[in-house]
Protein backbone atom coordinates (compact mmCIF):
# COMPACT_ATOMS: atom_id res chain seq x y z
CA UNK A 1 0.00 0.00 0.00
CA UNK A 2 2.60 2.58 0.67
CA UNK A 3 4.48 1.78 -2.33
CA UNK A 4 1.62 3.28 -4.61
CA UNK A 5 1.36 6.59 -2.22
CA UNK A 6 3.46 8.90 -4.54
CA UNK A 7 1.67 7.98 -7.12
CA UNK A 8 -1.82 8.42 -5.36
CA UNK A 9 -0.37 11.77 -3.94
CA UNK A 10 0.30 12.71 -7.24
CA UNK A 11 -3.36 11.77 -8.66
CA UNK A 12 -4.89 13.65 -5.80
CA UNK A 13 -2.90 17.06 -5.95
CA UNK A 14 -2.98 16.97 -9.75
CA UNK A 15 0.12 18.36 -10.13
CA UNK A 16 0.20 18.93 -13.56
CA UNK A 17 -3.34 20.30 -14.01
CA UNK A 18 -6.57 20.00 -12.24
CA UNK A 19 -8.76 17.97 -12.83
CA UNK A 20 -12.05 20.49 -11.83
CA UNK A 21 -11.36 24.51 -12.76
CA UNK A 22 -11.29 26.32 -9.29
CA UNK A 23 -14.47 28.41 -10.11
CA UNK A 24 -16.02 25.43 -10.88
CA UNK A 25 -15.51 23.30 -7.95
CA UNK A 26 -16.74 26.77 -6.22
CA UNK A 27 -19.87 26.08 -7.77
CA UNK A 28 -19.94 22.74 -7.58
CA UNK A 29 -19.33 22.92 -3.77
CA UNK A 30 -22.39 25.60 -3.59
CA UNK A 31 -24.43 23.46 -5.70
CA UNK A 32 -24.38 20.62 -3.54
CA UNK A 33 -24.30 22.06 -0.26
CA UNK A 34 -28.24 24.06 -1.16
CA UNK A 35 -29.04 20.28 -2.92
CA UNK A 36 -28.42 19.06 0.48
CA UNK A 37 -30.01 21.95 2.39
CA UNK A 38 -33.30 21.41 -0.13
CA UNK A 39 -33.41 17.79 0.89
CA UNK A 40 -33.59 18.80 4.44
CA UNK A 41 -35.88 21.24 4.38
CA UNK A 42 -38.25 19.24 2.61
CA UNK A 43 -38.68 16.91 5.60
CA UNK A 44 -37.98 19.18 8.16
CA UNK A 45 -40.57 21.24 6.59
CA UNK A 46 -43.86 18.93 6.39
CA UNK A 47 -42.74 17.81 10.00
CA UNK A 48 -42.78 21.63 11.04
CA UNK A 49 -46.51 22.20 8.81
CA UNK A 50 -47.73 18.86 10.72
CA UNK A 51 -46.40 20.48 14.15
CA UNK A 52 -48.65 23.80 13.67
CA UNK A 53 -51.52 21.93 12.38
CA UNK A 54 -51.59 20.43 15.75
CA UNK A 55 -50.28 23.24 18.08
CA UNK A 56 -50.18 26.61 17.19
CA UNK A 57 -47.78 27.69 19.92
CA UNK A 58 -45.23 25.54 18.00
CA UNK A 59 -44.82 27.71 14.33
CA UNK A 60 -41.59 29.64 16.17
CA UNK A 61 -39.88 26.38 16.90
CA UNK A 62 -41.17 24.94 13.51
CA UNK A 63 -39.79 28.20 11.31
CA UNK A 64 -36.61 27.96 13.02
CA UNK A 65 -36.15 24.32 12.31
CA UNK A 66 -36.93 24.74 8.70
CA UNK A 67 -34.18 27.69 8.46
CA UNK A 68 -31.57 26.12 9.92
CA UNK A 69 -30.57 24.17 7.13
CA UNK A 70 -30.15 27.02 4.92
CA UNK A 71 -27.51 28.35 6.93
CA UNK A 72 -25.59 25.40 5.17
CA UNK A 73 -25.96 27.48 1.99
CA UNK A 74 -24.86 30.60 3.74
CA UNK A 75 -21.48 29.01 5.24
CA UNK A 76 -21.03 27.59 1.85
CA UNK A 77 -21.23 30.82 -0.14
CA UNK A 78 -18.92 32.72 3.10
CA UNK A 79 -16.34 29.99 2.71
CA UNK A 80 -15.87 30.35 -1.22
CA UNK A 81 -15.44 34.52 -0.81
CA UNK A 82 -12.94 33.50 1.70
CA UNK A 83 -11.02 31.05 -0.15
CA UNK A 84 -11.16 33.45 -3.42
């Protein structure tokens, strides 16, 4: 196994060229990180319009729930201005 680690090394830091265009693995990282958030809200969502349905006194709790995951968005768009 460590006899192929240069080689892997190499592979994974493309040294000659990368593989994925930085801008483009900006926006692939952003892309996937509001793909995720989506799928989460849409559970986290019905749960929340389920919760209210029931008790009204729980639409704070529900709303926050259902925001929290785009906060994953957020981070992801704060870390590519950083990196850039």
């Amino acid at each position: 196994m460590l006899e192929i680690a240069p080689q892997l090394a190499s592979v994974v830091l493309q040294e000659s060229a990368p593989a994925i265009p930085p801008l483009s693995a900006a926006a692939l990282g952003v892309g996937l990180a509001a793909f995720g958030a989506g799928y989460a809200e849409r559970g986290i969502g019905s749960a929340a319009i389920g919760a209210v349905a029931e008790d009204e006194d729980l639409f704070t709790q529900g709303l926050i729930f259902t925001v929290l995951p785009e906060t994953l968005v957020i981070l992801a768009l704060v870390a590519i201005f950083l990196v850039q």
